[in-house]
Protein backbone atom coordinates (compact mmCIF):
# COMPACT_ATOMS: atom_id res chain seq x y z
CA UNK A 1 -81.83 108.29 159.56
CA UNK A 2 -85.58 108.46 159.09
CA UNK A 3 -87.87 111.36 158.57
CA UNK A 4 -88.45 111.47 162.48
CA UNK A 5 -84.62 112.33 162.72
CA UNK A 6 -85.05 115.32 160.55
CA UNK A 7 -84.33 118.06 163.24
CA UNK A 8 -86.65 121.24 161.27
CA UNK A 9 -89.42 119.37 160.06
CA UNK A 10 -92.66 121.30 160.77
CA UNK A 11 -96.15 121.23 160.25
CA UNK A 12 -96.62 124.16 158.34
CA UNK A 13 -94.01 125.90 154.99
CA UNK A 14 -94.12 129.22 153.38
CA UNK A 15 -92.30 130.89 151.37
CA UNK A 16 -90.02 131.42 148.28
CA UNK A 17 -90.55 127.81 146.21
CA UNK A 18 -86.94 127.81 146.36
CA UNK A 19 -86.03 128.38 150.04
CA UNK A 20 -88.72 125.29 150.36
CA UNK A 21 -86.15 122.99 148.09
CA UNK A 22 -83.54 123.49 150.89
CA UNK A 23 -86.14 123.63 153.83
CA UNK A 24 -87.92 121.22 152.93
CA UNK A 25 -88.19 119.03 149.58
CA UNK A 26 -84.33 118.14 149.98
CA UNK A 27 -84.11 116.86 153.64
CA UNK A 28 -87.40 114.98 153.19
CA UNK A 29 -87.23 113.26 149.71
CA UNK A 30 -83.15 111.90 150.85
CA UNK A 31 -84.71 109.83 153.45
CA UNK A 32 -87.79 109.06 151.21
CA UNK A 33 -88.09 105.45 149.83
CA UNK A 34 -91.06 106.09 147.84
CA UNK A 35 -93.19 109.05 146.67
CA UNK A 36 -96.55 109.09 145.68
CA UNK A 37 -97.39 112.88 143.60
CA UNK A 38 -100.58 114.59 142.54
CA UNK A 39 -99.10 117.56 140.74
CA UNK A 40 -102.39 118.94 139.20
CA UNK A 41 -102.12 120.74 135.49
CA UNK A 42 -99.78 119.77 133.34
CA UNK A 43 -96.95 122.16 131.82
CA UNK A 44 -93.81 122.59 131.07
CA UNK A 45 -93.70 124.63 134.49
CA UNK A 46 -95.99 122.70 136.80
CA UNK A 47 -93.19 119.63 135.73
CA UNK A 48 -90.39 121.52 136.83
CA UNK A 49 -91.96 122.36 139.66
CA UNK A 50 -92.76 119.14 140.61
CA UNK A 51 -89.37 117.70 140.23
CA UNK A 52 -88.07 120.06 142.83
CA UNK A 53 -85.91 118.60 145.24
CA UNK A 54 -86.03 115.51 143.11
CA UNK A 55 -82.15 114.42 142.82
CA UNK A 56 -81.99 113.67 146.72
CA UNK A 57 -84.67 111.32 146.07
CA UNK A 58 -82.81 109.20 142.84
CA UNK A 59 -79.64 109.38 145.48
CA UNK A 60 -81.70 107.43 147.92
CA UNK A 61 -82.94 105.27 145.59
CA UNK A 62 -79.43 104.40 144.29
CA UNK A 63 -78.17 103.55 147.81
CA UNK A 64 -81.37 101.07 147.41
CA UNK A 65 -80.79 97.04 146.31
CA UNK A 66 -82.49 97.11 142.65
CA UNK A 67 -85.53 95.25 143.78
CA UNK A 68 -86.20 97.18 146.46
CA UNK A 69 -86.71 100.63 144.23
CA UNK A 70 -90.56 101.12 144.41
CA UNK A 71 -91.27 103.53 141.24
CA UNK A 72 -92.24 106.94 142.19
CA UNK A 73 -96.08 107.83 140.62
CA UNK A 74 -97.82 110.48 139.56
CA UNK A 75 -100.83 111.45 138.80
CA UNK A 76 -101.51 114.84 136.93
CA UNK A 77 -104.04 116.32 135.23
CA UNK A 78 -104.56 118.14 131.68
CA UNK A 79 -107.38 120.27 129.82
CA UNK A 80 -109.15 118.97 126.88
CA UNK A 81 -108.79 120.25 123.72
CA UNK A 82 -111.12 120.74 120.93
CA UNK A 83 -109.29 117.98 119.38
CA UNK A 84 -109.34 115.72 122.04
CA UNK A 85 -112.79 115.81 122.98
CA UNK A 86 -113.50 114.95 119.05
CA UNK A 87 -110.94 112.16 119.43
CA UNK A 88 -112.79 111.25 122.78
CA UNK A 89 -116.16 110.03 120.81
CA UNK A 90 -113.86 108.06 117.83
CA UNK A 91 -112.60 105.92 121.09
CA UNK A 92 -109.37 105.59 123.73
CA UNK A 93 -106.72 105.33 121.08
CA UNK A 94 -107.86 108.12 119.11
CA UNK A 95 -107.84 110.02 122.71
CA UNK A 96 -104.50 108.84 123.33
CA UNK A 97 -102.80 110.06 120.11
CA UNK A 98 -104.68 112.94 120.60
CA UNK A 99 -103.50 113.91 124.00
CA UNK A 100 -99.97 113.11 123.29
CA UNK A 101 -100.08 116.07 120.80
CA UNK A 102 -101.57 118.13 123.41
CA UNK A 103 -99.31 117.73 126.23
CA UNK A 104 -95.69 117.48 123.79
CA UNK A 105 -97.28 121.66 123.09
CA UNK A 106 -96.87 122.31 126.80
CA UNK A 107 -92.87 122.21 126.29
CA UNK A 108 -93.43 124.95 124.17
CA UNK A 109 -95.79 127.61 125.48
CA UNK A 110 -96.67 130.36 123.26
CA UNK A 111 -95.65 133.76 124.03
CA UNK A 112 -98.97 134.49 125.62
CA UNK A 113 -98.64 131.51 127.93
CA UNK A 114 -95.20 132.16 128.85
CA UNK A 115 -96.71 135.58 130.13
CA UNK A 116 -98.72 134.11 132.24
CA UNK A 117 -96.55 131.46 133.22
CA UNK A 118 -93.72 134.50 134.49
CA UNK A 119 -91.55 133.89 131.96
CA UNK A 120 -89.74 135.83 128.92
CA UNK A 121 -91.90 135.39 125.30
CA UNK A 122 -89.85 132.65 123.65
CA UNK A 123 -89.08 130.63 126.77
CA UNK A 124 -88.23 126.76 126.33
CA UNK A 125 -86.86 124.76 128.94
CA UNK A 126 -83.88 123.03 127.19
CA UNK A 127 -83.02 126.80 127.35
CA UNK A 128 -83.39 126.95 130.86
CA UNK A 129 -80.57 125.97 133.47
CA UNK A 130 -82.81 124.97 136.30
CA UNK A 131 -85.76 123.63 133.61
CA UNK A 132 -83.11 121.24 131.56
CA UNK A 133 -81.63 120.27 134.76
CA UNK A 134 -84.59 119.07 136.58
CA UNK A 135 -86.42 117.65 133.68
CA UNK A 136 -83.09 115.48 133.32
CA UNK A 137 -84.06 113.83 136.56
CA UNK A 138 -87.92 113.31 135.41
CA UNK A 139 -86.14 111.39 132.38
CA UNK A 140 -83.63 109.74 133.81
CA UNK A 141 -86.60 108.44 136.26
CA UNK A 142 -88.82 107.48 133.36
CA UNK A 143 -86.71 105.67 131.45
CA UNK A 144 -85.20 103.67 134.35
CA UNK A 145 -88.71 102.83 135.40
CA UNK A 146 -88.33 104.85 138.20
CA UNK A 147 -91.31 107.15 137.46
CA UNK A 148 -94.62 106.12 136.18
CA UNK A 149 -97.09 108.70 135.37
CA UNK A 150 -100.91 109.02 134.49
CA UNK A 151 -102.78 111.90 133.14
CA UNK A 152 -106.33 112.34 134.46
CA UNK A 153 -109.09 114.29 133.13
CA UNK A 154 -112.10 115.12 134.57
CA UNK A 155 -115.19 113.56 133.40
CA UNK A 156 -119.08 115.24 134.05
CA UNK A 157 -121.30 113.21 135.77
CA UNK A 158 -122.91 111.57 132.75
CA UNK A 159 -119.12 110.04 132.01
CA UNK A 160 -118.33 112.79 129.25
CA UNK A 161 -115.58 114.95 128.87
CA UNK A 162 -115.87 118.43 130.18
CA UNK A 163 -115.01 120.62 127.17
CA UNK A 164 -112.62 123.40 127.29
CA UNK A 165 -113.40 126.76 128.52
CA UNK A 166 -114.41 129.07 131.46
CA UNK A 167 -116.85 125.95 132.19
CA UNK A 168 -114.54 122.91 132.42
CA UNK A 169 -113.07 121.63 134.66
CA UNK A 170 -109.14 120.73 135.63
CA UNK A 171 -107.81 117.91 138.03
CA UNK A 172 -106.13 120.14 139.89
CA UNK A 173 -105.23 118.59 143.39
CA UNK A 174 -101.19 119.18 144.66
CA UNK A 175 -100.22 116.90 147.43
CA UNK A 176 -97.97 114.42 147.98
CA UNK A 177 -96.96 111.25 150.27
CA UNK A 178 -93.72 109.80 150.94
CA UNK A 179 -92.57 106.78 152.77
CA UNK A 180 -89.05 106.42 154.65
CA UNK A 181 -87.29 102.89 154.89
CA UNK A 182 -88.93 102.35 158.70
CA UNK A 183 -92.31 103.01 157.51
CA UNK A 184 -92.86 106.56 158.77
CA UNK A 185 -95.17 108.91 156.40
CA UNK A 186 -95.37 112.17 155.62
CA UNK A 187 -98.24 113.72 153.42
CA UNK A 188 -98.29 117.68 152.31
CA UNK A 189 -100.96 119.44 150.42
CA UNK A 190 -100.79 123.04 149.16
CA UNK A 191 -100.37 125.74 146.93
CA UNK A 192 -97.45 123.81 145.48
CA UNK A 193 -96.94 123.44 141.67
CA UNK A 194 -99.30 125.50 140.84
CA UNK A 195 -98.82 126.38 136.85
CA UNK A 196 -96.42 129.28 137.18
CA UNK A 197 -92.79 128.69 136.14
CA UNK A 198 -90.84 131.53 138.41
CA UNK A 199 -89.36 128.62 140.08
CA UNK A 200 -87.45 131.05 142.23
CA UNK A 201 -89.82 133.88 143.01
CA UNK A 202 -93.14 131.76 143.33
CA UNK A 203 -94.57 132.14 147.01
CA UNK A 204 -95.51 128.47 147.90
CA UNK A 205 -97.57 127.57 151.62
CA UNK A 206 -98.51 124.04 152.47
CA UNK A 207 -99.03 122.07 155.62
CA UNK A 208 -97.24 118.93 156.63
CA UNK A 209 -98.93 115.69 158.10
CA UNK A 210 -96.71 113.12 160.05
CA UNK A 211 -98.00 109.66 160.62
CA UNK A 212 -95.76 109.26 164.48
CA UNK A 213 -97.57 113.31 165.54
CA UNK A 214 -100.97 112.42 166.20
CA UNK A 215 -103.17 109.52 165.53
CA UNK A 216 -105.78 112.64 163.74
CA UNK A 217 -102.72 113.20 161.66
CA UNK A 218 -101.74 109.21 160.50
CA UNK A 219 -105.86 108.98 160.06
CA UNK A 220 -105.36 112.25 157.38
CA UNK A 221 -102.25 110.23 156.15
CA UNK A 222 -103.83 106.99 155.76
CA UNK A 223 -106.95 108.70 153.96
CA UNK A 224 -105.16 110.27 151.91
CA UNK A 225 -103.29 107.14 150.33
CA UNK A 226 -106.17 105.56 149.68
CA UNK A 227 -107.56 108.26 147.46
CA UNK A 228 -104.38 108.05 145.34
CA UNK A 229 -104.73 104.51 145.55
CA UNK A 230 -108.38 104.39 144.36
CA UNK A 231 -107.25 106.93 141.37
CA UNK A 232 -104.42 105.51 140.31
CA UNK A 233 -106.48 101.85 140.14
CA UNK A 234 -108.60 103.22 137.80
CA UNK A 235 -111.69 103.47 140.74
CA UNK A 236 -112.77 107.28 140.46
CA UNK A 237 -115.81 107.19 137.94
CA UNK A 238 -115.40 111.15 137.83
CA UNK A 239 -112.16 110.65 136.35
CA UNK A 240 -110.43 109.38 132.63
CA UNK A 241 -107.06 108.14 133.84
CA UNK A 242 -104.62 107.28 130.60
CA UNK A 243 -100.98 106.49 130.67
CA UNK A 244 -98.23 109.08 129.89
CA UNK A 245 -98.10 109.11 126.13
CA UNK A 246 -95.10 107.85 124.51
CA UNK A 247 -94.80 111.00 122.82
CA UNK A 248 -94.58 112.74 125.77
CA UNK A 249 -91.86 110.23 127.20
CA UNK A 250 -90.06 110.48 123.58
CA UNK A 251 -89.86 114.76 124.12
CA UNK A 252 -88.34 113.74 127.76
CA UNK A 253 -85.42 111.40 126.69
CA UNK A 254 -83.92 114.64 125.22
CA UNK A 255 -83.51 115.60 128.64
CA UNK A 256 -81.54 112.31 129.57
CA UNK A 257 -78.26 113.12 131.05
CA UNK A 258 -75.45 112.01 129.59
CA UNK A 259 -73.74 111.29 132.35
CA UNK A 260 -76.17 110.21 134.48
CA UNK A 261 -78.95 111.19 136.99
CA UNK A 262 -77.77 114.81 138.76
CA UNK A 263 -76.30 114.89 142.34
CA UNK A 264 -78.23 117.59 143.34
CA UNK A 265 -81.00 120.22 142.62
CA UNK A 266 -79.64 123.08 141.15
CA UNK A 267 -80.96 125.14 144.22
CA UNK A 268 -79.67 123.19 146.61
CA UNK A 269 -77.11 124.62 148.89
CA UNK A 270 -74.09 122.41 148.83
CA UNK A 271 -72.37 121.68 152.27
CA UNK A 272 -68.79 123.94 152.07
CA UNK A 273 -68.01 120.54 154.51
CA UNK A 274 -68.11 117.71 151.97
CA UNK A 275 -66.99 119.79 148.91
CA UNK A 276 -63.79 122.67 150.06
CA UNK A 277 -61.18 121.10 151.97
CA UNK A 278 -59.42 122.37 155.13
CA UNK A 279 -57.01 124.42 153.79
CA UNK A 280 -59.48 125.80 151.08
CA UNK A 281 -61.95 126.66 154.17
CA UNK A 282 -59.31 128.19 156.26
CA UNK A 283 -58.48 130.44 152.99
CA UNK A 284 -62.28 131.88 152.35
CA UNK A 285 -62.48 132.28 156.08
CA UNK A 286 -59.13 134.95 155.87
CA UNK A 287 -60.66 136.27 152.72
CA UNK A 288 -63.43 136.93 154.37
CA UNK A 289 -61.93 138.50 157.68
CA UNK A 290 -59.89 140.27 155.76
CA UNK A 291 -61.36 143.52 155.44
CA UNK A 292 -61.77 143.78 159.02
CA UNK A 293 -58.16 143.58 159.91
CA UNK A 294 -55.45 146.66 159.92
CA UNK A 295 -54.77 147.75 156.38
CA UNK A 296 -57.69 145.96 155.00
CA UNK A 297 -59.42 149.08 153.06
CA UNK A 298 -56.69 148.53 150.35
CA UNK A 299 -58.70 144.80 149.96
CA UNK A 300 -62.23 147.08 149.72
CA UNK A 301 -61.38 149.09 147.11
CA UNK A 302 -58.91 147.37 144.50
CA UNK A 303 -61.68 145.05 143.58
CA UNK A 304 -63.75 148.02 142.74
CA UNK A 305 -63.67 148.57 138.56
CA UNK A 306 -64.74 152.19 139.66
CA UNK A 307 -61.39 154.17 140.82
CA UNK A 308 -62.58 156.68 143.56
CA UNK A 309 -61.39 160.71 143.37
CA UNK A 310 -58.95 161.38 146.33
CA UNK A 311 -61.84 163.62 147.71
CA UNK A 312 -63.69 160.73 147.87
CA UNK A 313 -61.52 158.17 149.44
CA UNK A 314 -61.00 160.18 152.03
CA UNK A 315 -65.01 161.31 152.75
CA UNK A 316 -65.32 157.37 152.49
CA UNK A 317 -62.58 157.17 155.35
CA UNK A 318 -63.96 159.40 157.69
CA UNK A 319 -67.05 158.06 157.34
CA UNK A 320 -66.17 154.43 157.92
CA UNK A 321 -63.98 155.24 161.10
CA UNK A 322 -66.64 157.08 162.64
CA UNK A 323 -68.84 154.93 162.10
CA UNK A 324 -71.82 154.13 163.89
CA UNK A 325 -71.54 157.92 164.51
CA UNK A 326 -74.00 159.82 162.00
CA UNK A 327 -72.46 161.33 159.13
CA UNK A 328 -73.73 163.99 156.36
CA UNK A 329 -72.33 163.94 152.89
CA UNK A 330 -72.41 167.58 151.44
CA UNK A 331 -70.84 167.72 148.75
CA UNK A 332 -71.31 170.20 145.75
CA UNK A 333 -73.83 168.84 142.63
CA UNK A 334 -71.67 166.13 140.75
CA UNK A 335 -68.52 165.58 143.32
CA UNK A 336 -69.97 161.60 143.89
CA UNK A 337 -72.13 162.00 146.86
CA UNK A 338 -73.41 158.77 145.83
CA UNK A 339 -70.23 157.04 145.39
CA UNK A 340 -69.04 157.78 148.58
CA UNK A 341 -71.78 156.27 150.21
CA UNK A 342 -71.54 153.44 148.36
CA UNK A 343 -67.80 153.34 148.92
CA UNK A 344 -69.05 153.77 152.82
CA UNK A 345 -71.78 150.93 152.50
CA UNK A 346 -69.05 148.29 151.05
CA UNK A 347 -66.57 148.96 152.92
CA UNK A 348 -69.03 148.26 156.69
CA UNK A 349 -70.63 145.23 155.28
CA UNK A 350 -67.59 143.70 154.46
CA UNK A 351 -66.20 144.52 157.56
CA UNK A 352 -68.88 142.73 159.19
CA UNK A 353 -70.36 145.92 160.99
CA UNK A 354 -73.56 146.69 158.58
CA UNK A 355 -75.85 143.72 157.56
CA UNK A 356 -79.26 145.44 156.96
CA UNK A 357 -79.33 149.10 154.94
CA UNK A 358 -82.54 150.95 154.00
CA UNK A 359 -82.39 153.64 151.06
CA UNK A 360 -85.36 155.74 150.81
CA UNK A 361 -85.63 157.26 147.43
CA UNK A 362 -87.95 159.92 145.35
CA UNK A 363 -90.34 158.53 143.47
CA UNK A 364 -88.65 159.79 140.37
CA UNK A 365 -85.55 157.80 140.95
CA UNK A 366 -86.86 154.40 141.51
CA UNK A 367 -87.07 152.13 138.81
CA UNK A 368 -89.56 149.43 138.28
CA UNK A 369 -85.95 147.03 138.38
CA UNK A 370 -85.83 147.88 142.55
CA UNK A 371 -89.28 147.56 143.09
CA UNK A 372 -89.11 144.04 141.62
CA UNK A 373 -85.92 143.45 143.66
């Protein structure tokens, strides 16, 4: 296959970052060969972020003869510290042990910056399920060679740093370009990976180029490598580029599986195909009929740790059988109004005949919990 086999590719994603991993970064990067990345700030976050999606791609490259395993690269950016700057005038080494303090902080954000980042005060991503698992595959990548990154920071147009603060300046840019094994390319560019770590929640739009769609699009694809190509050379005088500090790569190698690269992303949706077997399938699928069959309210309720009055089993009852007939539930203050609906909700959905319900609430009675949900 080849990304023009990819039956839902489109030109344009939104949505939940990730219901993009599945939608997009999954399909794409396991027919990837190589991927060039301009992730923009660098954090704890924005590299989890970026590493979406990423175990399809080190499965690819696996199925790959050794010398034929082009290192992903990436370029991201960081802000200057007070500290750098200073080390900035004593020369590039000083910089460079500078910075490597700098960015080994980001893996552990302050209280205040895990606010803003959408996480709980005391986050740290070894803590994390999808953080630890994800930054497993950025250091499986680096220390295989797989993945070579570069920091850039922006310089002013005298060739000095820009200092810290509401007047300096970030390299910021997030786009990407990946090549398949017949030399089709695809290029994105977006809100992706911006510095916000609710992985899950984050609402992510970018549009898609394809190098076969349109000779406007392979122009915009073709432009577009040679800007990372002039960056990563060194050949943007508005930029600082420095390797990733071994520091950095050091707090990484913590994150090394020890059993390997992962399989999969952890919100990738595995194919029930490849890992139930027949007679496992053929088992959910009675499970799941089951409440729709003759006799199959017994199956509703005995999972329930709640144990329902006989009043209300049998409101529940009458409710379900008439259903999609209206029905009022009237009961005195404290007889389980509530409960029987619910009993009424669980008992349709699992039968297969409700899939959408809408509860309008007083004010009083709604949380800020369901307003989040």
């Amino acid at each position: 296959m080849s990304f023009r086999d990819l039956p839902d590719l489109r030109r344009r994603y939104a949505g939940q970052a990730g219901q993009l991993v599945n939608q997009f970064y999954v399909p794409v990067l396991s027919q990837a060969v190589r991927y060039d990345r301009q992730a923009g700030y660098f954090d704890s976050a924005a590299l989890v972020q970026l590493a979406a999606g990423l175990a399809s791609f080190i499965r690819r490259l696996r199925d790959l003869p050794r010398r034929d395993r082009p290192p992903m690269r990436l370029i991201t950016g960081a802000t200057w510290s007070p500290d750098d700057v200073a080390a900035y005038r004593r020369g590039a080494d000083a910089l460079r042990a500078s910075l490597a303090c700098t960015l080994a902080r980001r893996f552990e954000p302050t209280d205040e910056e895990c606010i803003r980042l959408g996480l709980p005060a005391g986050w740290r991503p070894e803590d994390d399920q999808i953080a630890r698992h994800r930054f497993g595959a950025l250091a499986w990548m680096v220390a295989a060679g797989l993945l070579e990154v570069r920091i850039a920071l922006p310089l002013d147009p005298d060739g000095r740093p820009y200092h810290p603060g509401r007047h300096g300046a970030l390299y910021h840019p997030k786009a990407g370009v990946l090549h398949d094994a017949e030399g089709n390319c695809v290029a994105f560019q977006g809100s992706v990976n911006e510095t916000s770590a609710a992985w899950t929640r984050n609402r992510e739009k970018f549009e898609l180029k394809r190098s076969w769609y349109s000779e406007q699009d392979a122009e915009d694809i073709r432009e577009e490598i040679a800007e990372f190509e002039s960056i990563w050379s060194g050949g943007d005088r508005g930029l600082l580029l420095l390797p990733l500090p071994r520091a950095v790569a050091e707090h990484l190698e913590a994150f090394i599986p020890h059993d390997g690269p992962p399989d999969r992303d952890p919100m990738e949706l595995a194919s029930l195909s490849h890992v139930m077997s027949l007679r496992d399938r053929i088992t959910a699928q009675w499970l799941l009929d089951a409440p729709s069959r003759p006799g199959g309210d017994r199956l509703v309720l005995d999972p329930l740790v709640l144990r329902p009055y006989p009043h209300q089993s049998q409101v529940a009852k009458r409710a379900v059988e008439g259903f999609p007939q209206a029905f009022l539930f009237c009961d005195e203050v404290g007889l389980g109004k509530t409960i029987e609906a619910g009993l009424v909700l669980r008992s349709l959905i699992l039968r297969g005949e409700l899939r959408r319900v809408l509860i309008i609430a007083p004010r009083s009675l709604v949380g800020s919990g369901w307003r989040a949900a």
